[in-house]
PDB file of N, CA and C in Angstrom:
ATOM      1  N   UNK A   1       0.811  -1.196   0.000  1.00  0.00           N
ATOM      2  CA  UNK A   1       0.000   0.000   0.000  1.00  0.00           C
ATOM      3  C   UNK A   1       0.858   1.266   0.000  1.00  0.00           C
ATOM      4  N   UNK A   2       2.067   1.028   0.521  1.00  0.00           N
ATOM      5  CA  UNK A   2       2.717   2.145   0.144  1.00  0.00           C
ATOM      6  C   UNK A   2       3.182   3.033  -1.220  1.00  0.00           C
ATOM      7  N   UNK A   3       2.779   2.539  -1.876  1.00  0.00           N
ATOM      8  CA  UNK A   3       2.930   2.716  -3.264  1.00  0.00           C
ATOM      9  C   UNK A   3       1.199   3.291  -3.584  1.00  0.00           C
ATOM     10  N   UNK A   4       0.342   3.311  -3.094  1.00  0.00           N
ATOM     11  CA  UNK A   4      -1.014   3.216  -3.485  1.00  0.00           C
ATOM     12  C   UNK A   4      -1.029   5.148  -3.470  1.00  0.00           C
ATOM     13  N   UNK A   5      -2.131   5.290  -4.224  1.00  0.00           N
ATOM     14  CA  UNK A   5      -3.010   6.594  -4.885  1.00  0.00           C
ATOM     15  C   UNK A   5      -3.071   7.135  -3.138  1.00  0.00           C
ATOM     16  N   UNK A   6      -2.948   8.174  -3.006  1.00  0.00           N
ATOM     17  CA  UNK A   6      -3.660   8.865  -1.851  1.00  0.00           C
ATOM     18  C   UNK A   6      -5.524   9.074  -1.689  1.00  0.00           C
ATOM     19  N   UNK A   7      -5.930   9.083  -0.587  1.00  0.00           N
ATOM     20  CA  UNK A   7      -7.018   9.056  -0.420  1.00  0.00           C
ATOM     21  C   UNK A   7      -8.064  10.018  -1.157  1.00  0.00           C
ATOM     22  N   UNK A   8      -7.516  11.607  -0.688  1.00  0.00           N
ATOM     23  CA  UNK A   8      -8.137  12.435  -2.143  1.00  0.00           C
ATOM     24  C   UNK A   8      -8.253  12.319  -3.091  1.00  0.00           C
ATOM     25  N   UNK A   9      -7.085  11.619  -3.711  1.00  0.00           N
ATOM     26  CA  UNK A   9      -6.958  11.291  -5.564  1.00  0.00           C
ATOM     27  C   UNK A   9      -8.178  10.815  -5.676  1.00  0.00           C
ATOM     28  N   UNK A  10      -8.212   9.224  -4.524  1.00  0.00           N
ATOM     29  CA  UNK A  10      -9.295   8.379  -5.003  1.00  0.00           C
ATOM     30  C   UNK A  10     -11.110   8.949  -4.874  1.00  0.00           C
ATOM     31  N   UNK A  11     -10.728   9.704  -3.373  1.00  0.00           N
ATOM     32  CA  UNK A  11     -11.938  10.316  -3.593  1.00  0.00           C
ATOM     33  C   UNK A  11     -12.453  11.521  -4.643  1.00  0.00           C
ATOM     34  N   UNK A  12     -11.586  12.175  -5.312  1.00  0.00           N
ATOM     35  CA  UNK A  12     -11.812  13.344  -6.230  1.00  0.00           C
ATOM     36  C   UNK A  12     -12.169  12.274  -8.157  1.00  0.00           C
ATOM     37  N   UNK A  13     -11.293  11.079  -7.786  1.00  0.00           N
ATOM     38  CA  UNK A  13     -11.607  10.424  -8.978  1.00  0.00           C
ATOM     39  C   UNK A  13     -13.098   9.873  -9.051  1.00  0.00           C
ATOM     40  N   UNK A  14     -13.766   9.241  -7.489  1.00  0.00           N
ATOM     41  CA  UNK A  14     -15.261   8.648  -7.546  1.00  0.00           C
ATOM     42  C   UNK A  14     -16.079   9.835  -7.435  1.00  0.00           C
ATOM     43  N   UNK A  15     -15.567  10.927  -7.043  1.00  0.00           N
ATOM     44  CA  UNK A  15     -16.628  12.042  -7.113  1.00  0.00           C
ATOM     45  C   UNK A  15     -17.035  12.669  -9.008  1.00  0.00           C
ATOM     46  N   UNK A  16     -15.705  12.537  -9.885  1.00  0.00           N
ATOM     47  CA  UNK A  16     -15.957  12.688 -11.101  1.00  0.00           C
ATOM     48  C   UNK A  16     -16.427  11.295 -11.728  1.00  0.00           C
ATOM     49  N   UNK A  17     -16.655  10.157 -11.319  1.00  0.00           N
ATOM     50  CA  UNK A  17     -17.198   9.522 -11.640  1.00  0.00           C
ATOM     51  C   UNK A  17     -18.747   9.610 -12.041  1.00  0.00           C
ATOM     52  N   UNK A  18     -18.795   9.278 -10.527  1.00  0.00           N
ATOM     53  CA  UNK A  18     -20.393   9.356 -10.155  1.00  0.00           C
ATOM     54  C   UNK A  18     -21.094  10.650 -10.959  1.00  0.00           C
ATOM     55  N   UNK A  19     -20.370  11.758 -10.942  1.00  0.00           N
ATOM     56  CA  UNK A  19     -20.841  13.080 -11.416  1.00  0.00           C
ATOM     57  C   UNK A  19     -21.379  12.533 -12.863  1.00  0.00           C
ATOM     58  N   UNK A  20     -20.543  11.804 -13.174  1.00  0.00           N
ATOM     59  CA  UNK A  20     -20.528  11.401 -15.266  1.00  0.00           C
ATOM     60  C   UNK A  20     -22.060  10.098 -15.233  1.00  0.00           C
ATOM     61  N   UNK A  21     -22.333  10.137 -14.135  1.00  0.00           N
ATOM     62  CA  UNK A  21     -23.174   8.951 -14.169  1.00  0.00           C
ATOM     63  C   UNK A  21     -22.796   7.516 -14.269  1.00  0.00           C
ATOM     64  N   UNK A  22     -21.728   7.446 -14.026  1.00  0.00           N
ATOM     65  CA  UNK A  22     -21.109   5.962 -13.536  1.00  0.00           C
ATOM     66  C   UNK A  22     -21.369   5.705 -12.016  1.00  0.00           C
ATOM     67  N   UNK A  23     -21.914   3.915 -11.979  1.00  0.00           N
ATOM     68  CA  UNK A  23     -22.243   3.912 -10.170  1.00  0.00           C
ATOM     69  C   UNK A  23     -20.456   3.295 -10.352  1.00  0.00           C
ATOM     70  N   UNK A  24     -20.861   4.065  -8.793  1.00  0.00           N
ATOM     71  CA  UNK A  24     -19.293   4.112  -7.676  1.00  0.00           C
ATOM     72  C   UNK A  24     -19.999   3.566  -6.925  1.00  0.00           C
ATOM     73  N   UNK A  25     -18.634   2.879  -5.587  1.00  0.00           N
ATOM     74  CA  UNK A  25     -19.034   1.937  -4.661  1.00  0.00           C
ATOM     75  C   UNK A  25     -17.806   2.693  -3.252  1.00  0.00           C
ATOM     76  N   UNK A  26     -18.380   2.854  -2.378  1.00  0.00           N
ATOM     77  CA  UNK A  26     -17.057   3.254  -1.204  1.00  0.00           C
ATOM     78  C   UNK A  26     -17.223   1.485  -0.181  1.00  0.00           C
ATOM     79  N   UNK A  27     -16.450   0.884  -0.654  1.00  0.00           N
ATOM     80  CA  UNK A  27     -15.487   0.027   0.351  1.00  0.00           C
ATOM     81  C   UNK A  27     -14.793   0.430   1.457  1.00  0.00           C
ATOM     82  N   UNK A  28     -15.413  -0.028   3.044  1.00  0.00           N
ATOM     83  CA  UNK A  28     -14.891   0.490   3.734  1.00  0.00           C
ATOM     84  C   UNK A  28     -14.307  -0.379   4.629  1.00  0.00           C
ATOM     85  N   UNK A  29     -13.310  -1.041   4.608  1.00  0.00           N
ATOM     86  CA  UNK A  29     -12.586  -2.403   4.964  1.00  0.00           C
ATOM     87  C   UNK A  29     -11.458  -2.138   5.066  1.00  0.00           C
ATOM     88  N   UNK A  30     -10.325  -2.735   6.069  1.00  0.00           N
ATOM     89  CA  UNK A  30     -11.356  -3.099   7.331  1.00  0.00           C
ATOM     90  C   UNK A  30     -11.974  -1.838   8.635  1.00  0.00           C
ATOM     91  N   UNK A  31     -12.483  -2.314   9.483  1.00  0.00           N
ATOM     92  CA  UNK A  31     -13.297  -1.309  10.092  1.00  0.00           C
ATOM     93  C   UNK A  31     -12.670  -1.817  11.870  1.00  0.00           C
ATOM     94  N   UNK A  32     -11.532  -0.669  11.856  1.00  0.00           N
ATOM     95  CA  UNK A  32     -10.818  -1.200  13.155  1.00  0.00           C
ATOM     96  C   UNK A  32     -11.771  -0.260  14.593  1.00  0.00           C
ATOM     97  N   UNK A  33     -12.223  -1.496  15.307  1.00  0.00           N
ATOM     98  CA  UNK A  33     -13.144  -0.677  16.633  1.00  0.00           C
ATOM     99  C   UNK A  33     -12.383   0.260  16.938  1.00  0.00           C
ATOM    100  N   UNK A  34     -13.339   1.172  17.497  1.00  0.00           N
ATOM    101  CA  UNK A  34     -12.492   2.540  18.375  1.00  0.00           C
ATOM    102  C   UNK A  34     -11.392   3.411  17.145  1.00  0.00           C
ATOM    103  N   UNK A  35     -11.565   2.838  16.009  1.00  0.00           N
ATOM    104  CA  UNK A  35     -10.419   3.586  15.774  1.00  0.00           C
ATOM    105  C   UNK A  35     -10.573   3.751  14.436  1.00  0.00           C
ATOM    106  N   UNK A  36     -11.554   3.457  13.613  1.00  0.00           N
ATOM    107  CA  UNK A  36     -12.024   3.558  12.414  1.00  0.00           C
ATOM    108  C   UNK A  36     -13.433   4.636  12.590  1.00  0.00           C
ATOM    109  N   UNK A  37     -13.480   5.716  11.578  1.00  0.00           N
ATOM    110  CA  UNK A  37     -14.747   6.840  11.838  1.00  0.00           C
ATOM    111  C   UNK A  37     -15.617   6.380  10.606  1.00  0.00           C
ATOM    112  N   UNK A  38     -16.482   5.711  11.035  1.00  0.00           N
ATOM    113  CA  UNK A  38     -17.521   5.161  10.153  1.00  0.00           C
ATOM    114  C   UNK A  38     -18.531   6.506   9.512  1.00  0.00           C
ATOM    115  N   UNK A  39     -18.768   7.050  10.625  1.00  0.00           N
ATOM    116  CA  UNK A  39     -19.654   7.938  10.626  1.00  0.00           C
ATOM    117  C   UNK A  39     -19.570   9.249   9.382  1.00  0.00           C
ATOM    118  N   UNK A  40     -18.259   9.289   9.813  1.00  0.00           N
ATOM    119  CA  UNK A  40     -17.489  10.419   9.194  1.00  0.00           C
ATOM    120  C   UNK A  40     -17.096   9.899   7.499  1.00  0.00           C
ATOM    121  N   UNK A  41     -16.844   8.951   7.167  1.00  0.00           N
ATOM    122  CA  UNK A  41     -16.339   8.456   6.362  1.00  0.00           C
ATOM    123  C   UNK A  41     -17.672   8.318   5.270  1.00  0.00           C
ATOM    124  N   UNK A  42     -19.114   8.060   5.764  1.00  0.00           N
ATOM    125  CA  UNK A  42     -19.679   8.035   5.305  1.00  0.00           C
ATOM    126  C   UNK A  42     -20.442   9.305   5.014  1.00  0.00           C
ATOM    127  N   UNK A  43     -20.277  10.344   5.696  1.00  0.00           N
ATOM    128  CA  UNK A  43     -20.639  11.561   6.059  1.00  0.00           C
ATOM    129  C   UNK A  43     -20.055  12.526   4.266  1.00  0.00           C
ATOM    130  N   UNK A  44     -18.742  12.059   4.306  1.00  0.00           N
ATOM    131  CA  UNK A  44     -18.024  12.564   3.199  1.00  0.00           C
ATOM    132  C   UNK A  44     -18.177  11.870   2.069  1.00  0.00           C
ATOM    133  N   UNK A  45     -18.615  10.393   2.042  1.00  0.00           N
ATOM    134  CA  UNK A  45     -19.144   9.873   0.498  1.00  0.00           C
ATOM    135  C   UNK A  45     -20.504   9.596   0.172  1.00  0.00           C
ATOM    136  N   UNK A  46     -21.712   9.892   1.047  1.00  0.00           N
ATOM    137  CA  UNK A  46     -22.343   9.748   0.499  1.00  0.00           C
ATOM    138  C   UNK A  46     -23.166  10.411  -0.922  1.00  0.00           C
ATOM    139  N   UNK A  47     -22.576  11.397  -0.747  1.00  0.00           N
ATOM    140  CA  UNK A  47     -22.861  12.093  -2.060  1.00  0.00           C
ATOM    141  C   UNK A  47     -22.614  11.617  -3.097  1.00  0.00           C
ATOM    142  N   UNK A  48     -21.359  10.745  -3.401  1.00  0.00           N
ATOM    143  CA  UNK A  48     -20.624  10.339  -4.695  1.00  0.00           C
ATOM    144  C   UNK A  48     -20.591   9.290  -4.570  1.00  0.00           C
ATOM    145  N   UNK A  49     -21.373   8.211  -4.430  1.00  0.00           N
ATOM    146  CA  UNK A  49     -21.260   6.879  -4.364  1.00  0.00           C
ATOM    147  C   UNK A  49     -22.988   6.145  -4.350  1.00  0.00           C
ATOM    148  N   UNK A  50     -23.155   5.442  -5.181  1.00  0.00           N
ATOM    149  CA  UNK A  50     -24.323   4.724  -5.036  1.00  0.00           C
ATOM    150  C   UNK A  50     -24.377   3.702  -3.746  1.00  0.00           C
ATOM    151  N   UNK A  51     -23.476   3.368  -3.639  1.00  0.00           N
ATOM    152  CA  UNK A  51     -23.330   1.952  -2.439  1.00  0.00           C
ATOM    153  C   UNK A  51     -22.148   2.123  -1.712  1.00  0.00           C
ATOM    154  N   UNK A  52     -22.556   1.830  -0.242  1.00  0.00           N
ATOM    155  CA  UNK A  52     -21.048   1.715   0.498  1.00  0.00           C
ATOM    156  C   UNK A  52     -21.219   0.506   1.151  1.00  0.00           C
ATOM    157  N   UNK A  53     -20.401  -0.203   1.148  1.00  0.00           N
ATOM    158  CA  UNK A  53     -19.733  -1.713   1.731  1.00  0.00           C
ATOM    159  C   UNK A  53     -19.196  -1.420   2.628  1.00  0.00           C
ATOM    160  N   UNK A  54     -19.503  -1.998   3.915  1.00  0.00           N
ATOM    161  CA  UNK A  54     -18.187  -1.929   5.051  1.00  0.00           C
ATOM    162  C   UNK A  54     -18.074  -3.636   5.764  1.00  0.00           C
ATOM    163  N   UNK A  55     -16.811  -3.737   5.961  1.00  0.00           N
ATOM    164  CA  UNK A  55     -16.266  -5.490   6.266  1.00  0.00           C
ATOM    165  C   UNK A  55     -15.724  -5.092   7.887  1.00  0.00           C
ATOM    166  N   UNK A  56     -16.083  -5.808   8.456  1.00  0.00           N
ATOM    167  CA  UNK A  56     -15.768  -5.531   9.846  1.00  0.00           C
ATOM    168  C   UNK A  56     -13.962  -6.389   9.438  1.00  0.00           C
ATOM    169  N   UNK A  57     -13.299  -5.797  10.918  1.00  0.00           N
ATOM    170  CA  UNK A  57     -12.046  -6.554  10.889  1.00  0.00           C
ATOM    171  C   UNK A  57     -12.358  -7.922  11.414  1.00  0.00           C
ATOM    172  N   UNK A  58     -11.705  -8.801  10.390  1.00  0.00           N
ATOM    173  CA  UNK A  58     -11.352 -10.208  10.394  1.00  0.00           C
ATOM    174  C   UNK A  58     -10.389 -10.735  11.204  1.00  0.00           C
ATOM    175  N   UNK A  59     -10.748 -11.339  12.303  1.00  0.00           N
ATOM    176  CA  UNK A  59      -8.757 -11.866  12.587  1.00  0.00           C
ATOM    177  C   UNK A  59      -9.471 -13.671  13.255  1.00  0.00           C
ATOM    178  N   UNK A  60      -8.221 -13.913  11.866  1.00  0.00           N
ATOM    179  CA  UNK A  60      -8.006 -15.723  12.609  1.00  0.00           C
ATOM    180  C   UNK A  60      -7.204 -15.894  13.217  1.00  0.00           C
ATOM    181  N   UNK A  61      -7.094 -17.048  13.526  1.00  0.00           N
ATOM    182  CA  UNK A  61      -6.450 -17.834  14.771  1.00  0.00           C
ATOM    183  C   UNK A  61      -7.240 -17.920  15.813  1.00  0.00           C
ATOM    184  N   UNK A  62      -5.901 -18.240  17.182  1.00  0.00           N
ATOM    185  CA  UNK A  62      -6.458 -18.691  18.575  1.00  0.00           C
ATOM    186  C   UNK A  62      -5.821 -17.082  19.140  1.00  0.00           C
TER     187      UNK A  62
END
């Protein structure tokens, strides 16, 4: 991920998406308790996104 798009890019790219009439999707994975802002996160995409997905955090093992 260090190599990955910054968060604005991606959000300024689904906001010209959606604008063009393409459905967008906000993936919000994973979703660390206490420390992930759901609220907020959704607060700022719902405008530009038809659907948002959120995956709670996964952890295997014992």
């Amino acid at each position: 991920m260090d190599k990955a798009v910054s968060i604005e890019c991606r959000l300024s790219a689904m906001k010209k998406l959606h604008d063009e009439g393409i459905l967008t999707t906000c993936f919000i994975s994973p979703i660390f308790p206490e420390i992930t802002d759901v609220k907020a996160i959704i607060k700022r995409t719902k405008d530009m996104c038809n659907l948002i997905w959120l995956e709670n955090l996964n952890l295997r093992g014992s």
